[in-house]
PDB file of N, CA and C in Angstrom:
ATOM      1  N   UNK A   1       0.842  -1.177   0.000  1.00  0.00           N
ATOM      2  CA  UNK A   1       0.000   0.000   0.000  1.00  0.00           C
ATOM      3  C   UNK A   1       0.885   1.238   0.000  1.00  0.00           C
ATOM      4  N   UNK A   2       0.607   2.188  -0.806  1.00  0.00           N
ATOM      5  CA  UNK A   2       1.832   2.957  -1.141  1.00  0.00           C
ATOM      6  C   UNK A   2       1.095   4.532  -0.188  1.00  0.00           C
ATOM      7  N   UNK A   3       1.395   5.413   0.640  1.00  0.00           N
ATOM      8  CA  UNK A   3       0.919   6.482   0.953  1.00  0.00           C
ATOM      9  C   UNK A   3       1.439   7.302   0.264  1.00  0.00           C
ATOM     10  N   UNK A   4       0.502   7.952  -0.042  1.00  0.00           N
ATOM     11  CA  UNK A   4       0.404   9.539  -0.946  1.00  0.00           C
ATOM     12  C   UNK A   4       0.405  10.483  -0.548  1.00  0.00           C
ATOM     13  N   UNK A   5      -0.031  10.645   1.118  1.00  0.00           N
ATOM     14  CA  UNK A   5      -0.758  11.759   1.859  1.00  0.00           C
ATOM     15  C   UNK A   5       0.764  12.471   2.508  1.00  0.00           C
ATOM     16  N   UNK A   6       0.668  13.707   2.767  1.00  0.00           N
ATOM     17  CA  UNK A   6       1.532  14.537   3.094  1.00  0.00           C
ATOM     18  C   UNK A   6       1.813  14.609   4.628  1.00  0.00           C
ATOM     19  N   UNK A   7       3.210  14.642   5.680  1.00  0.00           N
ATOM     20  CA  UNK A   7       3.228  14.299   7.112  1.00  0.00           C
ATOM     21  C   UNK A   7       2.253  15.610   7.499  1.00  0.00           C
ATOM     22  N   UNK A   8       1.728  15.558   8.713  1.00  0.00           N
ATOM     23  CA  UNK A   8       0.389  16.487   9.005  1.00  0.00           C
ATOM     24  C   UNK A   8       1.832  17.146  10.221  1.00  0.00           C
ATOM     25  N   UNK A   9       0.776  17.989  10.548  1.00  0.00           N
ATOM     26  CA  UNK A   9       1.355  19.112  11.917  1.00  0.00           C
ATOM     27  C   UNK A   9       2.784  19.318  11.658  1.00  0.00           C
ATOM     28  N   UNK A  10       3.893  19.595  10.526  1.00  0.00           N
ATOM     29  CA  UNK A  10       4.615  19.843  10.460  1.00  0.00           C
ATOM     30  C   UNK A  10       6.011  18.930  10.723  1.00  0.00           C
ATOM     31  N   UNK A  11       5.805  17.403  11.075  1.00  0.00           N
ATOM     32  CA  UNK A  11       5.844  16.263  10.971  1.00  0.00           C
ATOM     33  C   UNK A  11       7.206  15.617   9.973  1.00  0.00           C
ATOM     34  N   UNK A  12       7.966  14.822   9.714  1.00  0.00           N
ATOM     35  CA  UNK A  12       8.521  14.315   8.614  1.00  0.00           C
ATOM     36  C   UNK A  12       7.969  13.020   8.002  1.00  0.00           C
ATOM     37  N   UNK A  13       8.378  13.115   7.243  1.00  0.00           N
ATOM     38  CA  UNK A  13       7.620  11.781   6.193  1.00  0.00           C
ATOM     39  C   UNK A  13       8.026  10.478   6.865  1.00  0.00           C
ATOM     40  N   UNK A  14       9.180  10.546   7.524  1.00  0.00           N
ATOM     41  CA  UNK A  14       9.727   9.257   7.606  1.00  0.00           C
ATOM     42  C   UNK A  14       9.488   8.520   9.528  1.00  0.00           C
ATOM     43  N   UNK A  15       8.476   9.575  10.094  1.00  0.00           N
ATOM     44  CA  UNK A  15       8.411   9.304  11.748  1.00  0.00           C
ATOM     45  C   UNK A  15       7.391   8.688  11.884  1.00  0.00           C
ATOM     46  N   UNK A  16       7.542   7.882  12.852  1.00  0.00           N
ATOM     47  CA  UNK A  16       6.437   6.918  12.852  1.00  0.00           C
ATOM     48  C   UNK A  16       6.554   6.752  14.494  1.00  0.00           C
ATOM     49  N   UNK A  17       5.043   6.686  14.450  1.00  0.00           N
ATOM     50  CA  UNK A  17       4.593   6.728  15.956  1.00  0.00           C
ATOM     51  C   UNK A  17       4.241   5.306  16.924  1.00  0.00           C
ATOM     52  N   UNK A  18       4.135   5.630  18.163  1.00  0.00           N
ATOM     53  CA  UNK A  18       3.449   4.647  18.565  1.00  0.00           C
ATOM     54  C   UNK A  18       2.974   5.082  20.372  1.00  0.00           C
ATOM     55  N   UNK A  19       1.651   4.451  20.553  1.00  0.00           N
ATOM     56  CA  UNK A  19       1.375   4.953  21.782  1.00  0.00           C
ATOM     57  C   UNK A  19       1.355   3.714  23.148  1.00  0.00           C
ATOM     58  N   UNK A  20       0.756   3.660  24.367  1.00  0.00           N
ATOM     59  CA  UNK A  20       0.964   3.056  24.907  1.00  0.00           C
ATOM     60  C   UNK A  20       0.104   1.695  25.184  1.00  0.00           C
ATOM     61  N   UNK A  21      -0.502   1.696  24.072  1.00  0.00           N
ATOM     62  CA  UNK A  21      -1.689   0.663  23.939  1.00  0.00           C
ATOM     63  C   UNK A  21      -1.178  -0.159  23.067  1.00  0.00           C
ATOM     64  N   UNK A  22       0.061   0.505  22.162  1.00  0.00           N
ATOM     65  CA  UNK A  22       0.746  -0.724  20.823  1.00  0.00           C
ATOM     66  C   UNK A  22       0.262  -0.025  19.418  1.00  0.00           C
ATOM     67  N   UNK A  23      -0.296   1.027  19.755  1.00  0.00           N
ATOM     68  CA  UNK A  23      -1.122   1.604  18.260  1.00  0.00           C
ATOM     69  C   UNK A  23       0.055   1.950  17.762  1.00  0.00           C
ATOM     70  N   UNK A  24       0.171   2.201  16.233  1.00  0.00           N
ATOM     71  CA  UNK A  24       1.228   2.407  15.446  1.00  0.00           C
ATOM     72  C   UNK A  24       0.789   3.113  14.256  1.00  0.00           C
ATOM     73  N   UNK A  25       1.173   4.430  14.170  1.00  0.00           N
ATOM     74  CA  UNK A  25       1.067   4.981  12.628  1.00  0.00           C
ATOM     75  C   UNK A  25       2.025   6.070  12.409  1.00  0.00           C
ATOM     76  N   UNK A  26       2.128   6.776  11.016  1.00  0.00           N
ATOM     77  CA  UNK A  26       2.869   7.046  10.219  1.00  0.00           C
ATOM     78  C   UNK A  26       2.792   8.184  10.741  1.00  0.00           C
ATOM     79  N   UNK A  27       3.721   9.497  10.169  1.00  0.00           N
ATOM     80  CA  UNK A  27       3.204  11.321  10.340  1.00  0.00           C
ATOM     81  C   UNK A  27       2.014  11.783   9.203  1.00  0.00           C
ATOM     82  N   UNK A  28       1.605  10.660   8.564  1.00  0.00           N
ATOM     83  CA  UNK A  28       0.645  11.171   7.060  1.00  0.00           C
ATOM     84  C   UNK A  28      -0.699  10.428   7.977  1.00  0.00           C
ATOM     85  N   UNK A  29      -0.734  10.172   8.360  1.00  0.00           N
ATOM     86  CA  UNK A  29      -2.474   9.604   8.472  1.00  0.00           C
ATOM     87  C   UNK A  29      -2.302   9.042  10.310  1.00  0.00           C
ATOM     88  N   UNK A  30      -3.810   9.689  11.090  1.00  0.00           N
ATOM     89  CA  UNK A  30      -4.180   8.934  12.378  1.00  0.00           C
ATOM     90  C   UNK A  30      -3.781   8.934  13.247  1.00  0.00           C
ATOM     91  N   UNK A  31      -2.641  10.243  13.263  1.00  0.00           N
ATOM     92  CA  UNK A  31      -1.714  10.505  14.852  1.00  0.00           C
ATOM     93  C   UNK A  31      -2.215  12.148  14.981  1.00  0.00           C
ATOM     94  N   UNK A  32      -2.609  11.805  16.254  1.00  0.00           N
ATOM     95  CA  UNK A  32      -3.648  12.820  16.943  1.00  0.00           C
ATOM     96  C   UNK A  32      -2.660  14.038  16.945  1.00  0.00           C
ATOM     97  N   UNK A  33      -3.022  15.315  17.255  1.00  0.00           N
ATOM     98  CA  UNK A  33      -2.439  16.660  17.478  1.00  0.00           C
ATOM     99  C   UNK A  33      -1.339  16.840  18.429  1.00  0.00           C
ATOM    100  N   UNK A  34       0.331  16.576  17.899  1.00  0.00           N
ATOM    101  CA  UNK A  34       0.856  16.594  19.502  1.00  0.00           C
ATOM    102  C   UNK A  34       0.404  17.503  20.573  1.00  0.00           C
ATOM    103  N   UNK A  35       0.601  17.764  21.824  1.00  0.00           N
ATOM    104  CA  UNK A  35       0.182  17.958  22.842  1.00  0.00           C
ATOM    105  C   UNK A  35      -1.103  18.271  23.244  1.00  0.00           C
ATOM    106  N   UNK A  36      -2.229  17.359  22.232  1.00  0.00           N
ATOM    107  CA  UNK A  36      -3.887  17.018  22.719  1.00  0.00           C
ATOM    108  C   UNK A  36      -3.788  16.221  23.868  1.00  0.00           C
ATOM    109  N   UNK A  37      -5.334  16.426  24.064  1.00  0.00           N
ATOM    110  CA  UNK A  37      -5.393  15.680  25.495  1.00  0.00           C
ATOM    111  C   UNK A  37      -5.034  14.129  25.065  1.00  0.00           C
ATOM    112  N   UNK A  38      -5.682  13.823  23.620  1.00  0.00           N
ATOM    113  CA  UNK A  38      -5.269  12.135  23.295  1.00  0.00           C
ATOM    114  C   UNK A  38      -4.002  12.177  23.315  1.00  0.00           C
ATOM    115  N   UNK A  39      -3.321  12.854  22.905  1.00  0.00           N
ATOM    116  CA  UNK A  39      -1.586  12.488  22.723  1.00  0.00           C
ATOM    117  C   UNK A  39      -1.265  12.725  24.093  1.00  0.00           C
ATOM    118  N   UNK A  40      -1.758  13.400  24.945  1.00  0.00           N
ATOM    119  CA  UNK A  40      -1.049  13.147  26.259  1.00  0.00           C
ATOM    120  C   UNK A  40      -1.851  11.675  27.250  1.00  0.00           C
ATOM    121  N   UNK A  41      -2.374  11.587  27.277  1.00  0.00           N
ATOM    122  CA  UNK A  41      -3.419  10.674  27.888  1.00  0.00           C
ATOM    123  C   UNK A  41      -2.781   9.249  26.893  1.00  0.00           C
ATOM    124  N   UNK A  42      -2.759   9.326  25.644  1.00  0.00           N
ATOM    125  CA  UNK A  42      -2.822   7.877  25.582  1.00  0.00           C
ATOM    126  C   UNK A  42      -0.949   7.854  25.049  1.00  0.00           C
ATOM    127  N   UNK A  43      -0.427   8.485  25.645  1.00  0.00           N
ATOM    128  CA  UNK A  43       1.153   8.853  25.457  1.00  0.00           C
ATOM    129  C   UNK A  43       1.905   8.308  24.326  1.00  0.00           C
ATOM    130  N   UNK A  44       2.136   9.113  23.554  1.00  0.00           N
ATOM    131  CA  UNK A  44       2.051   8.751  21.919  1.00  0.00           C
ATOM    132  C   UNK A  44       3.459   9.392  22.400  1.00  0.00           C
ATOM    133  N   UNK A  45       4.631   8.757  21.261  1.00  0.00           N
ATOM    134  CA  UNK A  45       6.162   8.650  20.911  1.00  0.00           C
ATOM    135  C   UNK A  45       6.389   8.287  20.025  1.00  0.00           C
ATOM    136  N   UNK A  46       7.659   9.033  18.915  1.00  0.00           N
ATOM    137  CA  UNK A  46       8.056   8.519  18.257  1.00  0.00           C
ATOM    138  C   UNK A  46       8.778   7.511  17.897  1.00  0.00           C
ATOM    139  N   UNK A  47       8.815   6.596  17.325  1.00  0.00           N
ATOM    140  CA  UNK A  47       9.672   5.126  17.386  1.00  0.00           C
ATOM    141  C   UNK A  47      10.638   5.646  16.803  1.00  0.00           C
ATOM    142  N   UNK A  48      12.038   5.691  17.761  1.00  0.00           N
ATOM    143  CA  UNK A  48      13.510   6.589  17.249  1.00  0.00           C
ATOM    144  C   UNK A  48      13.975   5.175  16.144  1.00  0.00           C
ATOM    145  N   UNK A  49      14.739   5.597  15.573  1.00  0.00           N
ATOM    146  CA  UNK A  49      15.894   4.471  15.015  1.00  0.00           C
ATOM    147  C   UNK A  49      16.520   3.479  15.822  1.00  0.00           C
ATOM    148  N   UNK A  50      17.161   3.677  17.143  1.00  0.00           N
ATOM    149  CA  UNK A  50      17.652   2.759  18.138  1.00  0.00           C
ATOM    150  C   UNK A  50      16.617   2.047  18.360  1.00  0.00           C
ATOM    151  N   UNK A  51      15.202   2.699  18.459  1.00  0.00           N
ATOM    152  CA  UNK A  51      13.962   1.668  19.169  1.00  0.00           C
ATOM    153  C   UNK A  51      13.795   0.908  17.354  1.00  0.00           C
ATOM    154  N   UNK A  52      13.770   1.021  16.714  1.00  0.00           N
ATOM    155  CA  UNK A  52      13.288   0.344  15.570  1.00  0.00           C
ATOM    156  C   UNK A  52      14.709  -1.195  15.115  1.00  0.00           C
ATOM    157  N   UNK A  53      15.626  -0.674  15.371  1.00  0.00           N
ATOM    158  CA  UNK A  53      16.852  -1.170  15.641  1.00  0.00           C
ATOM    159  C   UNK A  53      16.347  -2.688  16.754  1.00  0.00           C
ATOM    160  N   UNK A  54      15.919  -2.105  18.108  1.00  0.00           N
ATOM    161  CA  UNK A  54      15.639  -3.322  19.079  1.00  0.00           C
ATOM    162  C   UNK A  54      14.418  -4.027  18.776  1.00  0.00           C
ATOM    163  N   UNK A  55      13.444  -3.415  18.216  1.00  0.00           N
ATOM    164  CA  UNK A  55      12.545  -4.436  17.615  1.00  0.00           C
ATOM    165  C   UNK A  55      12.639  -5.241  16.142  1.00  0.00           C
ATOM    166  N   UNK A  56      13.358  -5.055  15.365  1.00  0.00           N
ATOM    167  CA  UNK A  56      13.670  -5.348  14.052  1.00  0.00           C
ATOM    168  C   UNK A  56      14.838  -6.532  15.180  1.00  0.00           C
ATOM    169  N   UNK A  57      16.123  -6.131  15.856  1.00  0.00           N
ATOM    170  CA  UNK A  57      16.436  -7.520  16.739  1.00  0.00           C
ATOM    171  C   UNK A  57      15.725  -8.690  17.399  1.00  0.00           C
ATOM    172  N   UNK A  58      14.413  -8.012  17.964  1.00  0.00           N
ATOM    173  CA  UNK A  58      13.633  -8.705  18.650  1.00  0.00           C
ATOM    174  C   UNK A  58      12.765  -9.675  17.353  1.00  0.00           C
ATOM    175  N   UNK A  59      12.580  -9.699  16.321  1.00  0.00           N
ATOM    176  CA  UNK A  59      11.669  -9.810  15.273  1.00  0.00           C
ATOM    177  C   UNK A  59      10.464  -9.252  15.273  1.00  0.00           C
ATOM    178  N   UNK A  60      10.280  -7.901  15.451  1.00  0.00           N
ATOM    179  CA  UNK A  60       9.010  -7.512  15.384  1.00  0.00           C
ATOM    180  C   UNK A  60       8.877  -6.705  14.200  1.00  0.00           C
ATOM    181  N   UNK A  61       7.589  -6.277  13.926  1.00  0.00           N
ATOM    182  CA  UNK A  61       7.630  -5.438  12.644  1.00  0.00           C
ATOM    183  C   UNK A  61       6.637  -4.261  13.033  1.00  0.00           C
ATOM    184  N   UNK A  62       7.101  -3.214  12.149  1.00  0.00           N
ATOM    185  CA  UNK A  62       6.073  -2.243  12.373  1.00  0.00           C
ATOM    186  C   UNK A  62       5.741  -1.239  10.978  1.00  0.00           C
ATOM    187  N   UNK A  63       4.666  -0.977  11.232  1.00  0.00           N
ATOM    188  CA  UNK A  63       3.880  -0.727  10.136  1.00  0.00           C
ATOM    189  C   UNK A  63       2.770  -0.110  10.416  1.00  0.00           C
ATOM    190  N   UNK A  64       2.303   1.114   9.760  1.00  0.00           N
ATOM    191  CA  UNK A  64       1.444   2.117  10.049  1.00  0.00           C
ATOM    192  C   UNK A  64      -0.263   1.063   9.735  1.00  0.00           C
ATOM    193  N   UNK A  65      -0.591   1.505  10.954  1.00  0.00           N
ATOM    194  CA  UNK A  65      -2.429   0.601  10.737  1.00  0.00           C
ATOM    195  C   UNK A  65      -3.246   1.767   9.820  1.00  0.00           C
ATOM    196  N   UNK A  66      -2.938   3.346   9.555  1.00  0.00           N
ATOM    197  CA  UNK A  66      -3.362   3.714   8.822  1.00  0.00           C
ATOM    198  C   UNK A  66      -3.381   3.457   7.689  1.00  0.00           C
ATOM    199  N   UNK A  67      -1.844   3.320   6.875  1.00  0.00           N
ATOM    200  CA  UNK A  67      -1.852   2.973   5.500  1.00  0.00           C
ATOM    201  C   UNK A  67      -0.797   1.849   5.025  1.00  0.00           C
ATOM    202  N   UNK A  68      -0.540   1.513   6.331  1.00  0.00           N
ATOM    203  CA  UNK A  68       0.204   0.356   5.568  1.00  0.00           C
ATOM    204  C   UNK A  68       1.859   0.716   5.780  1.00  0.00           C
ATOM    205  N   UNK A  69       2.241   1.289   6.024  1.00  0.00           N
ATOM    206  CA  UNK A  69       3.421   1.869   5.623  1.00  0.00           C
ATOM    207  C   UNK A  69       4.960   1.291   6.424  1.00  0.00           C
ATOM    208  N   UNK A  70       5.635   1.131   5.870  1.00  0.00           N
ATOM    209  CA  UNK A  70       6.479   0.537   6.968  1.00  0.00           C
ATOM    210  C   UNK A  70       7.668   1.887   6.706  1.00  0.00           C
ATOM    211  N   UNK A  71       7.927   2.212   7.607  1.00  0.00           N
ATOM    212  CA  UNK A  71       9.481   2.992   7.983  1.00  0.00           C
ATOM    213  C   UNK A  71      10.575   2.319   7.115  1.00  0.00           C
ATOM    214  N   UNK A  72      11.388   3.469   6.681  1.00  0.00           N
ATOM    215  CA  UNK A  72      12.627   3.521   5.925  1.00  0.00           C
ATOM    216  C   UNK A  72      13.722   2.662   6.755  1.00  0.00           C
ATOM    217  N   UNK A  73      14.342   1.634   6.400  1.00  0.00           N
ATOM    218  CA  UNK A  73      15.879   1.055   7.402  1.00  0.00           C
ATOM    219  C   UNK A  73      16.553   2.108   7.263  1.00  0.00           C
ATOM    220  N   UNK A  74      17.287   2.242   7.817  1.00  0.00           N
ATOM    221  CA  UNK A  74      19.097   3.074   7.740  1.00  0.00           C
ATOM    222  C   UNK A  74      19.782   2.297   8.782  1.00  0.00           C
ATOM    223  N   UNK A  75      20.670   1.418   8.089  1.00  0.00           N
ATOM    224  CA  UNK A  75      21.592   0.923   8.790  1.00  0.00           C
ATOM    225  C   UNK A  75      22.974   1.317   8.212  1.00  0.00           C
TER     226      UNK A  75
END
């Protein structure tokens, strides 16, 4: 699934979120207003490179539930 949509709130294309429930999405689609009451309440973070690093070790994957999208490697 390819996203088209542009990162919102000033955002980069390539950050990808995640909150404390396991939700996961992109800066283009479904990540609430930083410092809303949802982004504080349900404590939304960006998944840095080191954290993408320990789950890509761990075998996990991640991928935006909005559109599909999986984050750029840089190794």
């Amino acid at each position: 699934m390819e996203n088209t949509k542009s990162p919102r709130f000033g955002l980069e294309a390539h950050q990808v979120f995640w909150n404390e429930r396991g939700s996961i999405v992109c800066a283009c689609c479904h990540i609430p207003y930083p410092g809303s009451d949802t982004w504080v309440w349900e404590r939304w973070e960006e998944i840095t490179p080191e954290m993408m690093v320990e789950i890509d070790r761990e075998g996990g994957n991640v991928a935006c539930e909005g559109c599909g999208k999986e984050p750029r490697r840089t190794r």
